[in-house]
N, C-alpha and C. Protein backbone atom coordinates (compact mmCIF):
# COMPACT_ATOMS: atom_id res chain seq x y z
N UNK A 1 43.84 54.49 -26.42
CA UNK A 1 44.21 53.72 -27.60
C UNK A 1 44.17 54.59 -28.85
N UNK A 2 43.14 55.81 -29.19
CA UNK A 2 43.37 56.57 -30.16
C UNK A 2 44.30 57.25 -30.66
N UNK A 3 44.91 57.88 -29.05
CA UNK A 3 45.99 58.34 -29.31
C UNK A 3 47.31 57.87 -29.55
N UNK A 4 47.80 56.36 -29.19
CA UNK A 4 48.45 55.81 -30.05
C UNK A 4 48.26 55.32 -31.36
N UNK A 5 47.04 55.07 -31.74
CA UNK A 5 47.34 54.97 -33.26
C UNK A 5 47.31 56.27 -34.24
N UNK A 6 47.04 57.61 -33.61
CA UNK A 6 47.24 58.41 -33.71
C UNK A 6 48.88 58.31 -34.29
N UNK A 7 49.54 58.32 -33.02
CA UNK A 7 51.36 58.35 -33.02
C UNK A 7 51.98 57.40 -34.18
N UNK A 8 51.11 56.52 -33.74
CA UNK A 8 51.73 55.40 -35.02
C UNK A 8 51.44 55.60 -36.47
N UNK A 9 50.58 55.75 -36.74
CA UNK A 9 49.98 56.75 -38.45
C UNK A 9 51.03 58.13 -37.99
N UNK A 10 51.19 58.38 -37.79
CA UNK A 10 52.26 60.12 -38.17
C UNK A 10 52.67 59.45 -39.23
N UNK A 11 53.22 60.44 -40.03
CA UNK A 11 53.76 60.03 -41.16
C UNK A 11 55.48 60.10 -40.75
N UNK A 12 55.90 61.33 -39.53
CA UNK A 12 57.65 60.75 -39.30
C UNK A 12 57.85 59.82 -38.62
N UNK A 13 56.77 58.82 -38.12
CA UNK A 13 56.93 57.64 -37.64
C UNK A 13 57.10 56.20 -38.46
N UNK A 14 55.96 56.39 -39.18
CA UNK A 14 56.22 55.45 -40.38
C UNK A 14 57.12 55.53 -41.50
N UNK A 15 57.55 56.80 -41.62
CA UNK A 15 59.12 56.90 -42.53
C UNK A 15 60.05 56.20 -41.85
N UNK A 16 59.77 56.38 -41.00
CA UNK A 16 61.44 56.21 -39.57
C UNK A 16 61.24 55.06 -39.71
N UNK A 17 60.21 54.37 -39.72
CA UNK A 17 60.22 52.53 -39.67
C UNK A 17 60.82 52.13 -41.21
N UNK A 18 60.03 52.79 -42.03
CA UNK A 18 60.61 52.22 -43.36
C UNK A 18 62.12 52.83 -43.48
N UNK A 19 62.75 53.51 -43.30
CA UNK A 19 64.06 54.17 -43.49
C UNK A 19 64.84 52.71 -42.55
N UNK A 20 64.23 52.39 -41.33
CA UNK A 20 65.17 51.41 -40.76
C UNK A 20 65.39 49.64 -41.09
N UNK A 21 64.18 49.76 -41.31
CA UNK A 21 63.79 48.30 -42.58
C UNK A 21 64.75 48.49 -43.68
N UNK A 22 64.39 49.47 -44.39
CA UNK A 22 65.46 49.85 -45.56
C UNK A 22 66.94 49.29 -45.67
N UNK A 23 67.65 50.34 -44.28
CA UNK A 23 68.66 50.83 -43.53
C UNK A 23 69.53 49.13 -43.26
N UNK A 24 68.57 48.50 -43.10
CA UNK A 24 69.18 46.85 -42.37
C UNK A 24 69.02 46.07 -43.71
N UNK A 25 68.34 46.15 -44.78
CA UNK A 25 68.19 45.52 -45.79
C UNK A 25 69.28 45.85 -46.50
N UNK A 26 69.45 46.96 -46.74
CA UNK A 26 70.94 47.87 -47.57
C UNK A 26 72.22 46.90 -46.46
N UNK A 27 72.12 46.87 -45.72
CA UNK A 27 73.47 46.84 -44.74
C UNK A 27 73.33 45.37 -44.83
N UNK A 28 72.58 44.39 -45.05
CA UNK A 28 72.82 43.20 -45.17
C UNK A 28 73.27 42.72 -47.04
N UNK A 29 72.86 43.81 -47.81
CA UNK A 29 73.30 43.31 -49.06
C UNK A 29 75.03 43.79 -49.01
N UNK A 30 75.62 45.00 -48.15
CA UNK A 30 76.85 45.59 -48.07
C UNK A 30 77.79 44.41 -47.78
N UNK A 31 77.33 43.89 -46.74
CA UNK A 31 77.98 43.09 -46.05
C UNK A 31 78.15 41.85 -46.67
N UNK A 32 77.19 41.44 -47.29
CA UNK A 32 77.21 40.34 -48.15
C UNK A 32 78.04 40.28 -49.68
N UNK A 33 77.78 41.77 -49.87
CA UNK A 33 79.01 41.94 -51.24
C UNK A 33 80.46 41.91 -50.64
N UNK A 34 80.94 42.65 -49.13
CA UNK A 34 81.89 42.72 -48.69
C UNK A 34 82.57 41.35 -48.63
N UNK A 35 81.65 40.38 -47.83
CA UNK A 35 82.24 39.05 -47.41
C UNK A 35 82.11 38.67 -48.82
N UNK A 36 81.95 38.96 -49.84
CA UNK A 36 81.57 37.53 -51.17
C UNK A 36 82.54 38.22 -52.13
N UNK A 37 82.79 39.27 -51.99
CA UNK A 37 83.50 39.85 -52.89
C UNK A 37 84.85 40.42 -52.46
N UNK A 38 84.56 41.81 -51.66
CA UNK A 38 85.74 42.71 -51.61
C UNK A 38 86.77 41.74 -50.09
N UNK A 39 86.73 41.11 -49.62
CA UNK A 39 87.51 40.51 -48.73
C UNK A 39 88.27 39.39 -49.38
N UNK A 40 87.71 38.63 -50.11
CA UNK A 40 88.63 37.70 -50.76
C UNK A 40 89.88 38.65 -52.28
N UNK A 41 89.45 39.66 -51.91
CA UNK A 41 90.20 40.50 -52.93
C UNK A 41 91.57 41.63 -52.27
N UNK A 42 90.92 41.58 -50.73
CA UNK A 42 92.09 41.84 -49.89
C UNK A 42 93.02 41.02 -49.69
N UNK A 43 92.34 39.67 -49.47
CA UNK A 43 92.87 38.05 -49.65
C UNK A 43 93.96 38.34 -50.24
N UNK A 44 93.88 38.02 -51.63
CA UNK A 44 94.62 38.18 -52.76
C UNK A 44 95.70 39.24 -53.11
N UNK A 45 95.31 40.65 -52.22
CA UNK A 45 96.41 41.69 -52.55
C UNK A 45 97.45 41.33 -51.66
N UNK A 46 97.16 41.10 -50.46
CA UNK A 46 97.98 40.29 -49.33
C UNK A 46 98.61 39.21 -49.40
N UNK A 47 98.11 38.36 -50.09
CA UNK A 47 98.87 37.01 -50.61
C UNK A 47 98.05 35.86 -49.57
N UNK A 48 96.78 36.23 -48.66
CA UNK A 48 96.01 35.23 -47.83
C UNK A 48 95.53 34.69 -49.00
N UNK A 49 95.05 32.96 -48.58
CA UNK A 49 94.44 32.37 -49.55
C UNK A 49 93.14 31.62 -48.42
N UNK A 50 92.47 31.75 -48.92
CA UNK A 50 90.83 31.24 -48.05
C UNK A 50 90.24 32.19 -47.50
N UNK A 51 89.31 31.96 -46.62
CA UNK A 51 88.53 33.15 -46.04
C UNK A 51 89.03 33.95 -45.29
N UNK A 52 89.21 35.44 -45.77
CA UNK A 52 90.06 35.96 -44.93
C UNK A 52 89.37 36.61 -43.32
N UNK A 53 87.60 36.45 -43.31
CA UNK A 53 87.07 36.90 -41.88
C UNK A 53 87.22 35.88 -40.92
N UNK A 54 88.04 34.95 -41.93
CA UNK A 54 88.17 33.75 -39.89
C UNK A 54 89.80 33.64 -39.99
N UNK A 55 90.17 34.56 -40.57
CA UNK A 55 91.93 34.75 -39.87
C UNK A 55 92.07 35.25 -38.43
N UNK A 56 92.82 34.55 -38.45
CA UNK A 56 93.72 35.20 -36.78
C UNK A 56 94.84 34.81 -36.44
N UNK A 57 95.08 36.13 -35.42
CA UNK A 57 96.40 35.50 -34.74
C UNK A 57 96.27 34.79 -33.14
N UNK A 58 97.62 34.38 -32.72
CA UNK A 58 97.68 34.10 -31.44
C UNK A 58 98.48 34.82 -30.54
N UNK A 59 98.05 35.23 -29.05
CA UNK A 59 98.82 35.64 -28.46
C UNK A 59 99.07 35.16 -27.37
N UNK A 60 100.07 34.24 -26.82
CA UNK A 60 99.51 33.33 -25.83
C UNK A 60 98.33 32.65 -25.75
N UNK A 61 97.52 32.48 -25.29
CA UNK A 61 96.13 31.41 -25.15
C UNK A 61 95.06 32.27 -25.92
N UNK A 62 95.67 33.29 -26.11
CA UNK A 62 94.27 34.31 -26.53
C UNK A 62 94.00 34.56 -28.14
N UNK A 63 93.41 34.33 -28.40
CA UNK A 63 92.76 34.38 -30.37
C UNK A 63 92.46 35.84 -30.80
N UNK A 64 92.69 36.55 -32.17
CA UNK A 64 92.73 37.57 -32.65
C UNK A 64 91.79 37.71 -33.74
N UNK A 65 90.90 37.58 -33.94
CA UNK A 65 90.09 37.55 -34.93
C UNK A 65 90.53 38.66 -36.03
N UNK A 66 91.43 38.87 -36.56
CA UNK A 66 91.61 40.26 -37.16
C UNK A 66 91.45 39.99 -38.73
N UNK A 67 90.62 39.12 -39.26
CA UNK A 67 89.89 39.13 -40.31
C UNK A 67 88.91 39.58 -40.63
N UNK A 68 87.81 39.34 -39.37
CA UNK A 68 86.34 39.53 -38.98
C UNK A 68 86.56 41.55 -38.69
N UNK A 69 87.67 42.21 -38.12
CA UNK A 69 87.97 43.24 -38.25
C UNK A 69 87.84 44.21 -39.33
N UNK A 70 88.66 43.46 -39.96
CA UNK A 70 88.69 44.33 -41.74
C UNK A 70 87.44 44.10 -42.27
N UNK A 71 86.95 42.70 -42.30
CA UNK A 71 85.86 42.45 -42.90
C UNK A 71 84.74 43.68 -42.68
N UNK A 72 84.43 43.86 -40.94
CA UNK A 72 83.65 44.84 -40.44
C UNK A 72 84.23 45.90 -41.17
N UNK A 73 85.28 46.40 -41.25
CA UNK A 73 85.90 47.75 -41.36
C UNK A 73 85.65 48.44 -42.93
N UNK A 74 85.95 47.69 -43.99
CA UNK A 74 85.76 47.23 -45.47
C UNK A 74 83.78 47.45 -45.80
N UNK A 75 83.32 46.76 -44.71
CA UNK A 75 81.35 47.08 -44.62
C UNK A 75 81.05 48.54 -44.60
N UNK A 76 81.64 49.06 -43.15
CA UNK A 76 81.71 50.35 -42.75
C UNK A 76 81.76 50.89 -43.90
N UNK A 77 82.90 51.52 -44.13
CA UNK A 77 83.50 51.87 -45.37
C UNK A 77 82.70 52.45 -46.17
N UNK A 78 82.22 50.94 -47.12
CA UNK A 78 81.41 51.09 -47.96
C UNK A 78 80.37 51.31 -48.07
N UNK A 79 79.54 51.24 -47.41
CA UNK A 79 78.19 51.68 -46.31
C UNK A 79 78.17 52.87 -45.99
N UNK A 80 79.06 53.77 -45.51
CA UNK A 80 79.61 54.89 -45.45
C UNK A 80 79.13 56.17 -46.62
N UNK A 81 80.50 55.20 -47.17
CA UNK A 81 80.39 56.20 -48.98
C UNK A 81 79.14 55.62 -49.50
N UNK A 82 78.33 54.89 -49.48
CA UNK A 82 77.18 54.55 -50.43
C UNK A 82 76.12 55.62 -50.14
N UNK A 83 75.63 55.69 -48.67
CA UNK A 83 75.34 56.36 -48.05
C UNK A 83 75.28 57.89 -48.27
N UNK A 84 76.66 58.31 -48.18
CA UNK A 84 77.25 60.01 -48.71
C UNK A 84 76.79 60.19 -49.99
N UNK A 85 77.24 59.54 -50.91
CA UNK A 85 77.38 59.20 -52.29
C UNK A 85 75.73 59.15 -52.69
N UNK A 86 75.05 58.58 -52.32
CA UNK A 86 73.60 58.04 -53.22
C UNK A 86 72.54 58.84 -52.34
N UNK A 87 72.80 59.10 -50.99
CA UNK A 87 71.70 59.79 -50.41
C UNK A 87 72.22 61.07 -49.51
N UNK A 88 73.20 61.40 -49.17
CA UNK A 88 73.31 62.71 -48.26
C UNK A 88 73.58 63.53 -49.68
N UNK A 89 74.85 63.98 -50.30
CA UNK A 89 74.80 64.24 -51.66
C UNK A 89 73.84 64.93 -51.76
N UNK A 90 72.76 63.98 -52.92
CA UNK A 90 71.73 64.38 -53.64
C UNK A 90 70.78 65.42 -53.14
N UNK A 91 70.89 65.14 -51.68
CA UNK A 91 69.71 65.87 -50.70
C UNK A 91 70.37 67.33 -50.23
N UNK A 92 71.81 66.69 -50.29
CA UNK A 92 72.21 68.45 -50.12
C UNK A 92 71.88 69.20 -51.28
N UNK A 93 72.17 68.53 -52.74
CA UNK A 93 71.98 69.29 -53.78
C UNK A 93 70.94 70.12 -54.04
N UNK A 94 69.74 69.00 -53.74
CA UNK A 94 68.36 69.36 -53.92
C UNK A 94 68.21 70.41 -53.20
N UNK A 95 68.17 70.68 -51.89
CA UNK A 95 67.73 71.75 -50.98
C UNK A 95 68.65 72.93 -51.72
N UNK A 96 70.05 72.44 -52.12
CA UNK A 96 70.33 74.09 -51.51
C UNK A 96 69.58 74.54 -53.51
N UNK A 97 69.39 73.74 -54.34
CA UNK A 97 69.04 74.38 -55.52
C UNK A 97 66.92 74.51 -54.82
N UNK A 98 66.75 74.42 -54.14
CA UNK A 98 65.31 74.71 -53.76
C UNK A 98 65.31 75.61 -52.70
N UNK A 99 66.14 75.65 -51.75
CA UNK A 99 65.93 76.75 -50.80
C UNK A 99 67.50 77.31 -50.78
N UNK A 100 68.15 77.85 -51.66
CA UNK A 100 69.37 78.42 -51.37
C UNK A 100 69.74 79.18 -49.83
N UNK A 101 70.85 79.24 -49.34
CA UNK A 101 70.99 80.00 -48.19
C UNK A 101 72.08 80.87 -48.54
N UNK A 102 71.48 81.99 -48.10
CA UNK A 102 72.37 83.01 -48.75
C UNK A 102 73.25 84.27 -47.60
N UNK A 103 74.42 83.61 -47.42
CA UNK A 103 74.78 84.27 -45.50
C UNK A 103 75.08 85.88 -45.91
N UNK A 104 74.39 86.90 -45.25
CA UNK A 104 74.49 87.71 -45.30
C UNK A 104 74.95 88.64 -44.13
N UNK A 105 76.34 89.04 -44.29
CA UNK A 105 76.78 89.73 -42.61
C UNK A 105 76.54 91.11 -42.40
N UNK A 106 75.82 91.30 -41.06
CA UNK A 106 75.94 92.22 -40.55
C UNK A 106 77.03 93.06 -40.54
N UNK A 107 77.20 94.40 -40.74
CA UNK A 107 78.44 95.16 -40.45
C UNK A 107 78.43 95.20 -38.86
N UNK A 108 79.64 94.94 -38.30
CA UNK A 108 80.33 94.61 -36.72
C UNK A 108 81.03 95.97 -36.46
N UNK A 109 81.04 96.09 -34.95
CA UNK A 109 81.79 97.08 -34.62
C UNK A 109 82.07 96.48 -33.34
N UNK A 110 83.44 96.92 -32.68
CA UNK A 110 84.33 96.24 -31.20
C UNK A 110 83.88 96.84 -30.32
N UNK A 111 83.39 95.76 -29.52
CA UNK A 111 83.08 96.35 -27.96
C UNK A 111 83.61 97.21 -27.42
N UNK A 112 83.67 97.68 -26.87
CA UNK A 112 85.04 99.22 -26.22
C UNK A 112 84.97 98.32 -25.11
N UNK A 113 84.27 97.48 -24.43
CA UNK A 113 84.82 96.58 -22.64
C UNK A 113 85.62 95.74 -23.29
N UNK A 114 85.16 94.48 -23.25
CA UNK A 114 85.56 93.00 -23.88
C UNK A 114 86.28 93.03 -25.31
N UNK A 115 86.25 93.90 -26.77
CA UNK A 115 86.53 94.11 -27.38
C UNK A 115 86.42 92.96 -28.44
N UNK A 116 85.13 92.17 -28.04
CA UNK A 116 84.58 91.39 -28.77
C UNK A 116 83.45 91.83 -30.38
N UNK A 117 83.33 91.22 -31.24
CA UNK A 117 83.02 91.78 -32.40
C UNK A 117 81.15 91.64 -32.11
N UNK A 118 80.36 93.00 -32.49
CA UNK A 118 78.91 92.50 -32.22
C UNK A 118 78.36 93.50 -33.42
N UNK A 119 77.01 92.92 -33.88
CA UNK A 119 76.52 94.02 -34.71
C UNK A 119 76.61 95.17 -34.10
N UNK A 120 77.00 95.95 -35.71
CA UNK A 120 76.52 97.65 -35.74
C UNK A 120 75.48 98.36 -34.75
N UNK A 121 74.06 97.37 -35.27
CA UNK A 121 72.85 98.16 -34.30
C UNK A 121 72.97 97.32 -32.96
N UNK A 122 73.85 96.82 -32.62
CA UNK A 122 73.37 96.31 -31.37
C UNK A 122 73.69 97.61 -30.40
N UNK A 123 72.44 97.00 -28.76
CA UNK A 123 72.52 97.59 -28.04
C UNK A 123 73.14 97.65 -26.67
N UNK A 124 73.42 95.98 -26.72
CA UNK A 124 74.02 95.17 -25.84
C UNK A 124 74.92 94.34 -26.36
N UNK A 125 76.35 94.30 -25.77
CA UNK A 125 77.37 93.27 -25.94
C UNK A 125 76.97 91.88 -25.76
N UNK A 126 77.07 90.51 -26.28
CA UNK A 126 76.34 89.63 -26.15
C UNK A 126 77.61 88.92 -25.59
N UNK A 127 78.65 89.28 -25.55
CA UNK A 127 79.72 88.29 -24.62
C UNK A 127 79.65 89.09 -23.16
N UNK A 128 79.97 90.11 -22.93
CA UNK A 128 79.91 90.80 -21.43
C UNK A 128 78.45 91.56 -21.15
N UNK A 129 77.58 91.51 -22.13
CA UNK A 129 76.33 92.18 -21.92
C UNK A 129 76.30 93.83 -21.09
N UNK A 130 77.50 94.42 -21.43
CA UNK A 130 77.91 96.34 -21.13
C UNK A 130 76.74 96.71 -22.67
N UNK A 131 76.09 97.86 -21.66
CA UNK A 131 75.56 98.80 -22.19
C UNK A 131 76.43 99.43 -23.87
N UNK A 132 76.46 99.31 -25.03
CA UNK A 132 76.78 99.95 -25.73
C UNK A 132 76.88 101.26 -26.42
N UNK A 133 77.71 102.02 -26.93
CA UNK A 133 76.83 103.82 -27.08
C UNK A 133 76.50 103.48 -28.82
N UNK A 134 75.16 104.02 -28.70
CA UNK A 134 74.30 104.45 -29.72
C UNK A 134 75.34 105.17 -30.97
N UNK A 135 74.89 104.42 -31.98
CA UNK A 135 75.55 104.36 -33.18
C UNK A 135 74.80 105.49 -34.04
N UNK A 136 75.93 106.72 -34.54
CA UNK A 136 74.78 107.78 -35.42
C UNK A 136 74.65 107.45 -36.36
N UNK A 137 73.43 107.87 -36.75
CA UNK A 137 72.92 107.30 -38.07
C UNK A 137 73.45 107.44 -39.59
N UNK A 138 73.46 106.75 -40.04
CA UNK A 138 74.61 106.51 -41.55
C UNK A 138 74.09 107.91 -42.35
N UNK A 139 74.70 108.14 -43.30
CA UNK A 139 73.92 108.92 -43.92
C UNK A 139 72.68 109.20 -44.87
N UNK A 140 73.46 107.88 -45.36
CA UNK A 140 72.21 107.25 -46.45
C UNK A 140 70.72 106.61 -46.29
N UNK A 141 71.14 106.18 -44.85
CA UNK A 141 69.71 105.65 -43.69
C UNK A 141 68.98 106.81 -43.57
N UNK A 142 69.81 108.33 -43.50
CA UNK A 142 68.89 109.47 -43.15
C UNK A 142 68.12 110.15 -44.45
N UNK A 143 68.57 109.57 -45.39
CA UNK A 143 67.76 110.10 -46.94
C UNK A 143 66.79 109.20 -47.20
N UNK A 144 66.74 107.87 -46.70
CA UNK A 144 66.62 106.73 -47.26
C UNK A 144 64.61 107.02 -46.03
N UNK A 145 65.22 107.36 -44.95
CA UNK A 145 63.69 107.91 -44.15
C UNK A 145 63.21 108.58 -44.21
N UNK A 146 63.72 109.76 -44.85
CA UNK A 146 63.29 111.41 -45.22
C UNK A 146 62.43 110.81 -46.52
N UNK A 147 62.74 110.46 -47.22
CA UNK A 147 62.46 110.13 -49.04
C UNK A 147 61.27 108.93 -48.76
């Protein structure tokens, strides 16, 4: 028993609960602006008049709900971009102004087998794994160890 309440106090456990509490609270106000607002406004660009999530068609005996569609689709959507917009965004911002990443390339030279691209110092081809020949030393590497 310790060790589950152990698991349960973690702290990425109890984020994860509140992020999904959150997560369903946000997605029930989306949905609720969608149906109260932005669907009766599709309504209207379309020329439907009443609720447009209990439209449908018929196809033979069979019913089309293709109100309840958009409706879903219009949630998505916006849920989506709110999402991007208010929380992925910001968090990209933050990191990369707190931990910048800064790609720095190796100088490459061509396999002589496979003729695949691998670092300079490598010793081994990492696509055909052939023995490579030993690279002489730059010049500036040889002042740079002397000094």
């Amino acid at each position: 028993m310790k060790g589950f309440r152990s698991f349960i106090l973690r702290g990425n456990v109890v984020d994860l609960a509140v992020g999904i509490v959150i997560g369903a609270a946000f997605t029930a106000v989306v949905n609720g602006f969608v149906s109260a607002f932005l669907t009766p406004l599709v309504g209207l660009a379309t020329g439907i008049t009443g609720d447009m999530s209990r439209k449908t068609f018929t196809v033979g005996a069979t019913e089309f709900p293709y109100g309840a569609f958009i409706n879903a689709a219009i949630s998505f959507l916006l849920l989506a971009s709110a999402l991007y917009f208010l929380v992925v965004l910001p968090i990209n911002k933050l990191h990369e102004r707190l931990a910048p990443h800064h790609d720095v390339q190796a100088p490459k030279r061509d396999c002589p087998e496979c003729l695949s691209p691998v670092p300079a110092q490598a010793r081994r081809c990492a696509s055909c794994t052939v023995p490579l020949p030993a690279v002489p030393a730059q010049a500036d590497e040889t002042t740079q160890r002397a000094g």
